[in-house]
C-alpha atoms as a PDB file:
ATOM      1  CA  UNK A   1      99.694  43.447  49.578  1.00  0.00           C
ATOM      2  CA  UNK A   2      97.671  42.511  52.792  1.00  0.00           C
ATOM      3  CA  UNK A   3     100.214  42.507  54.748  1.00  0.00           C
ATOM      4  CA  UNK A   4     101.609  45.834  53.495  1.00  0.00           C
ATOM      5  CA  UNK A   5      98.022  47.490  54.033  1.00  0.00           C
ATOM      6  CA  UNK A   6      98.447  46.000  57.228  1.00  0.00           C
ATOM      7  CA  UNK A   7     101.689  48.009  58.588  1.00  0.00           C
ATOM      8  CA  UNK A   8     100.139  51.089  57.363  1.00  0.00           C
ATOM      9  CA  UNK A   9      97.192  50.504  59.406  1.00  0.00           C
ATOM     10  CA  UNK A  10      99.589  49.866  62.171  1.00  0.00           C
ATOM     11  CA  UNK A  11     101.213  53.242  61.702  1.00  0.00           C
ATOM     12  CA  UNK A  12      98.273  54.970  61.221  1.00  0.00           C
ATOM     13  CA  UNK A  13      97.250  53.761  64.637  1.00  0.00           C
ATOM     14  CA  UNK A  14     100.684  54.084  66.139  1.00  0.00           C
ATOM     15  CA  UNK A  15     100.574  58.100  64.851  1.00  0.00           C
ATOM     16  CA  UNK A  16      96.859  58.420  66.187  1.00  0.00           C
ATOM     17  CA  UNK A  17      97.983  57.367  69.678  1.00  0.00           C
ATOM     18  CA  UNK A  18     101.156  59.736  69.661  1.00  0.00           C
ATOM     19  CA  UNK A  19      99.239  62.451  68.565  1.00  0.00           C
ATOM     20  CA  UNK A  20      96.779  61.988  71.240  1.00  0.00           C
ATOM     21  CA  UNK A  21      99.614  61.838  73.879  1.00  0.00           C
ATOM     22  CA  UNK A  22     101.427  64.787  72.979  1.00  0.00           C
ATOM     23  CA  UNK A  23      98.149  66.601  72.775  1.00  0.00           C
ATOM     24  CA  UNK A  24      96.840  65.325  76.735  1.00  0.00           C
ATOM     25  CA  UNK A  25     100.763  65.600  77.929  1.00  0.00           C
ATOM     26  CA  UNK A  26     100.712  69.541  76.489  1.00  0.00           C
ATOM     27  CA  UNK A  27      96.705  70.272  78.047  1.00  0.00           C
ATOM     28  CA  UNK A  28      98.510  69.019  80.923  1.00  0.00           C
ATOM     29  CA  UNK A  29     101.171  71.450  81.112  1.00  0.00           C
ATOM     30  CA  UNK A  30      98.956  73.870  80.054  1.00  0.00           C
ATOM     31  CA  UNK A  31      96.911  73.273  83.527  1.00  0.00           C
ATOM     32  CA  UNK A  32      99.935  72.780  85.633  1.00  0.00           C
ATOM     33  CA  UNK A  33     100.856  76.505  84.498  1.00  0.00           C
ATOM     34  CA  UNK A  34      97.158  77.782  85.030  1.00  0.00           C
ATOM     35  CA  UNK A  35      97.810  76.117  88.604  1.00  0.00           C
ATOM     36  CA  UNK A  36     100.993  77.728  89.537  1.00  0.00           C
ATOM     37  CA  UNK A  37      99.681  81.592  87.567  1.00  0.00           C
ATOM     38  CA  UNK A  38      96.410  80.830  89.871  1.00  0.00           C
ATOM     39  CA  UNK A  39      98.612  79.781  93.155  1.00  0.00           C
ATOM     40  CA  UNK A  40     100.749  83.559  92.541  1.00  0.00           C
ATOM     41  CA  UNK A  41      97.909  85.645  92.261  1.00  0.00           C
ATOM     42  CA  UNK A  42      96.643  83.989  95.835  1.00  0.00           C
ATOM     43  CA  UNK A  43      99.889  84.789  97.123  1.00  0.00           C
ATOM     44  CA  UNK A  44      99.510  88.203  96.191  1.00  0.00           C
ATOM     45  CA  UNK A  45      96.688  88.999  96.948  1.00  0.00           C
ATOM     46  CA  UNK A  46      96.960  87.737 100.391  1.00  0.00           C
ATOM     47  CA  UNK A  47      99.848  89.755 101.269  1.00  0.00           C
ATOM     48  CA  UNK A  48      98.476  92.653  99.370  1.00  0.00           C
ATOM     49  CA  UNK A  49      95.309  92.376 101.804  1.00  0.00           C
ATOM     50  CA  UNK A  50      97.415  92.702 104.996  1.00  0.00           C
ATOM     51  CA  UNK A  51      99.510  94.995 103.456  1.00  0.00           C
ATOM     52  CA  UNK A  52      96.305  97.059 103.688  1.00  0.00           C
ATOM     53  CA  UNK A  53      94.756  96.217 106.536  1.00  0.00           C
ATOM     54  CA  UNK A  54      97.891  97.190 108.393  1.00  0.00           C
ATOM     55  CA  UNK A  55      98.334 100.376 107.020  1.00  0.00           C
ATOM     56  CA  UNK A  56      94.598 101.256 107.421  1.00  0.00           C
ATOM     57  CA  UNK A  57      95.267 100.014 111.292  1.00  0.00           C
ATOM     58  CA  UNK A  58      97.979 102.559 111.442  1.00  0.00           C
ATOM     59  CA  UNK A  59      96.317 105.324 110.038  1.00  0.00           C
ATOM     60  CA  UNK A  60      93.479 104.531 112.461  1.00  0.00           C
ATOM     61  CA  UNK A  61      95.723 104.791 115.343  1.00  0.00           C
ATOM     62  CA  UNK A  62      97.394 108.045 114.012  1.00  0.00           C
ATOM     63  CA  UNK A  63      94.365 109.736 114.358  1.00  0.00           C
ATOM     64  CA  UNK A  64      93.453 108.357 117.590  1.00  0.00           C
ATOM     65  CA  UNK A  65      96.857 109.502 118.698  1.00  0.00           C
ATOM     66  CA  UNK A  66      96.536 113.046 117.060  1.00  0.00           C
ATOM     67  CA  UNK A  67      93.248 113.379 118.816  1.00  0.00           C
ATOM     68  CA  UNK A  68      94.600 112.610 122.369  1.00  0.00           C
ATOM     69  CA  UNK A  69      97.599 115.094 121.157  1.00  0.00           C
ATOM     70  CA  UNK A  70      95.462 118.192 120.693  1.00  0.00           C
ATOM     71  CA  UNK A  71      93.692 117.054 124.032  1.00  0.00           C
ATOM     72  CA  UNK A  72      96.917 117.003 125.829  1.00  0.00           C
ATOM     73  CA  UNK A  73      98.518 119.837 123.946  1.00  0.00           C
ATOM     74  CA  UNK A  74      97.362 122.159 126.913  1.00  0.00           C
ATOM     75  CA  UNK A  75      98.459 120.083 129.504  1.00  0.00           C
ATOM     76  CA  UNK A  76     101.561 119.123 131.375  1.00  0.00           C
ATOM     77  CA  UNK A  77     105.099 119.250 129.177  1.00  0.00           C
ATOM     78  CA  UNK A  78     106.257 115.582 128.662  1.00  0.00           C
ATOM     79  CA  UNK A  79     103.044 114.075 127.616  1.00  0.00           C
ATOM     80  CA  UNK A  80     103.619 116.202 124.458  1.00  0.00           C
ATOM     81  CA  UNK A  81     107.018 114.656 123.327  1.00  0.00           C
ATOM     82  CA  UNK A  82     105.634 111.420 123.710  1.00  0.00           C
ATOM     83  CA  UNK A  83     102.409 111.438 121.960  1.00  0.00           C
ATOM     84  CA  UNK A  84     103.232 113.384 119.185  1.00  0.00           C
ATOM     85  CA  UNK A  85     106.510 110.626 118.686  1.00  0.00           C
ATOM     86  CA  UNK A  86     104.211 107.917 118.409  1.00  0.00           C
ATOM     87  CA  UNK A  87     101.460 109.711 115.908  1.00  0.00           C
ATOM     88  CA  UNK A  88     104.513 110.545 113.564  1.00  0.00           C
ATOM     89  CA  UNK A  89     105.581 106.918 113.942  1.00  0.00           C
ATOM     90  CA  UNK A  90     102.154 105.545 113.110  1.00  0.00           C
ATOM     91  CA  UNK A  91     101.215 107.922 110.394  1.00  0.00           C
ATOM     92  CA  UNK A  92     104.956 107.592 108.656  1.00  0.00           C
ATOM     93  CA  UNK A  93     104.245 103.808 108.865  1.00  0.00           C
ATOM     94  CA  UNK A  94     100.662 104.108 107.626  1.00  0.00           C
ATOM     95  CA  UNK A  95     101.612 106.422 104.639  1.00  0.00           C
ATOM     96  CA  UNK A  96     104.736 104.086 103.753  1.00  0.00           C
ATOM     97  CA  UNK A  97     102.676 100.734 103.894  1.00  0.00           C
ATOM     98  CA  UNK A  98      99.687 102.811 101.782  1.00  0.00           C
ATOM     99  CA  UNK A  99     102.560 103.469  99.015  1.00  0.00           C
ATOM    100  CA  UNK A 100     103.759  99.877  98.986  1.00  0.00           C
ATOM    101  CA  UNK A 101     100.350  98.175  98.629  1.00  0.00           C
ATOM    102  CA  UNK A 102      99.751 100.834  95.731  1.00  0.00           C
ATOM    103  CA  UNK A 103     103.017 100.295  93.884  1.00  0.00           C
ATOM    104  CA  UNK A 104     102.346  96.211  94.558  1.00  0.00           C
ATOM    105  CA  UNK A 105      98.744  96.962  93.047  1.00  0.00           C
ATOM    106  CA  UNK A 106     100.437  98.566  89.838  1.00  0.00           C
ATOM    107  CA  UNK A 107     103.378  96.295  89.190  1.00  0.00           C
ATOM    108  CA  UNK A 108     101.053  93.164  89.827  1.00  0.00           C
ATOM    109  CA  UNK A 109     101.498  91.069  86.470  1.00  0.00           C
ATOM    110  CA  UNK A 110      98.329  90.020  84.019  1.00  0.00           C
ATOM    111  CA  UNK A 111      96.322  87.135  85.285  1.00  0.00           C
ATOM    112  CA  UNK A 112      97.543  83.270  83.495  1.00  0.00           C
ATOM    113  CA  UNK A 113     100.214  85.820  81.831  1.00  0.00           C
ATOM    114  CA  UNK A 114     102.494  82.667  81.553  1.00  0.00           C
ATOM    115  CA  UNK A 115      99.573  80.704  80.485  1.00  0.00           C
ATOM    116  CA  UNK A 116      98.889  82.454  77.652  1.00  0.00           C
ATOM    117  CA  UNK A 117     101.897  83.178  76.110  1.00  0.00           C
ATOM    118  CA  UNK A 118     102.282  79.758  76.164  1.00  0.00           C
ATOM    119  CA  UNK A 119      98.976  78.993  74.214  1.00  0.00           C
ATOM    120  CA  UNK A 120     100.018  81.588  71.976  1.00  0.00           C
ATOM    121  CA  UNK A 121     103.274  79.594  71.057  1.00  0.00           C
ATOM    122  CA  UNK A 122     101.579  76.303  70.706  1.00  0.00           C
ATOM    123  CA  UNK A 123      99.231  78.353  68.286  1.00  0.00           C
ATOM    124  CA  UNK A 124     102.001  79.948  66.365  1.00  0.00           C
ATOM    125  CA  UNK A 125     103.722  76.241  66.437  1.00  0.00           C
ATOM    126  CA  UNK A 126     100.432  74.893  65.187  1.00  0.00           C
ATOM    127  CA  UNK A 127     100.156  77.528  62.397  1.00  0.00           C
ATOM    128  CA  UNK A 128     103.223  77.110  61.030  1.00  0.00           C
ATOM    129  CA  UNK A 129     103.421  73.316  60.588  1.00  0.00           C
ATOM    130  CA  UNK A 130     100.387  73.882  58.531  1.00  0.00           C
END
């Protein structure tokens, strides 16, 4: 009988310990994922910021441009063609960049979106071996 109490104090111990590794090996995974959702949203944001710094650039030199257009509207003939080329070039650029950061800033996913629909499986998982 000893020795029978013994095995099942054995097991016991053997199930505590597996337990306790599945549980640190999934709150590992569970950071790795917070990692990689926190490494995206970086990413983003980064390019998102000279997404808009460049179009704010262009829009600034646009203006600029336009400025020295109506100054040289009443002056010689070719200065015309020229300036009023590059404002439309800057402001076309400046208005498309604007649209892209705006559509980026819409279609930019949750934050830890990944992250949590994982939790939320381990909790259904959870819930339903109980």
């Amino acid at each position: 009988m000893s020795a029978e109490n013994n095995n099942q104090g054995e097991g016991l111990f053997q199930s505590l310990k597996s337990l306790i590794a599945t549980l640190v090996a999934i709150v590992h995974t569970r950071l790795e994922l917070i990692s990689t959702d926190l490494e995206e949203g970086r990413e983003r944001l980064i390019s998102l910021l000279v997404m808009a710094f460049v179009s704010l650039f262009c829009l600034c030199f646009g203006i600029v441009l336009l400025a020295i257009l109506l100054v040289v509207v009443f002056w010689d003939t070719h200065r015309l063609l020229v300036l009023s080329s590059l404002t439309a070039v800057f402001f076309v650029a400046g208005l498309w960049l604007c649209v892209l950061a705006i559509r980026a800033l819409k279609a930019m996913p949750r934050m830890f979106a990944a992250s949590l629909a994982e939790l939320s499986k381990d909790h259904q998982q959870l819930d339903a071996d109980n």
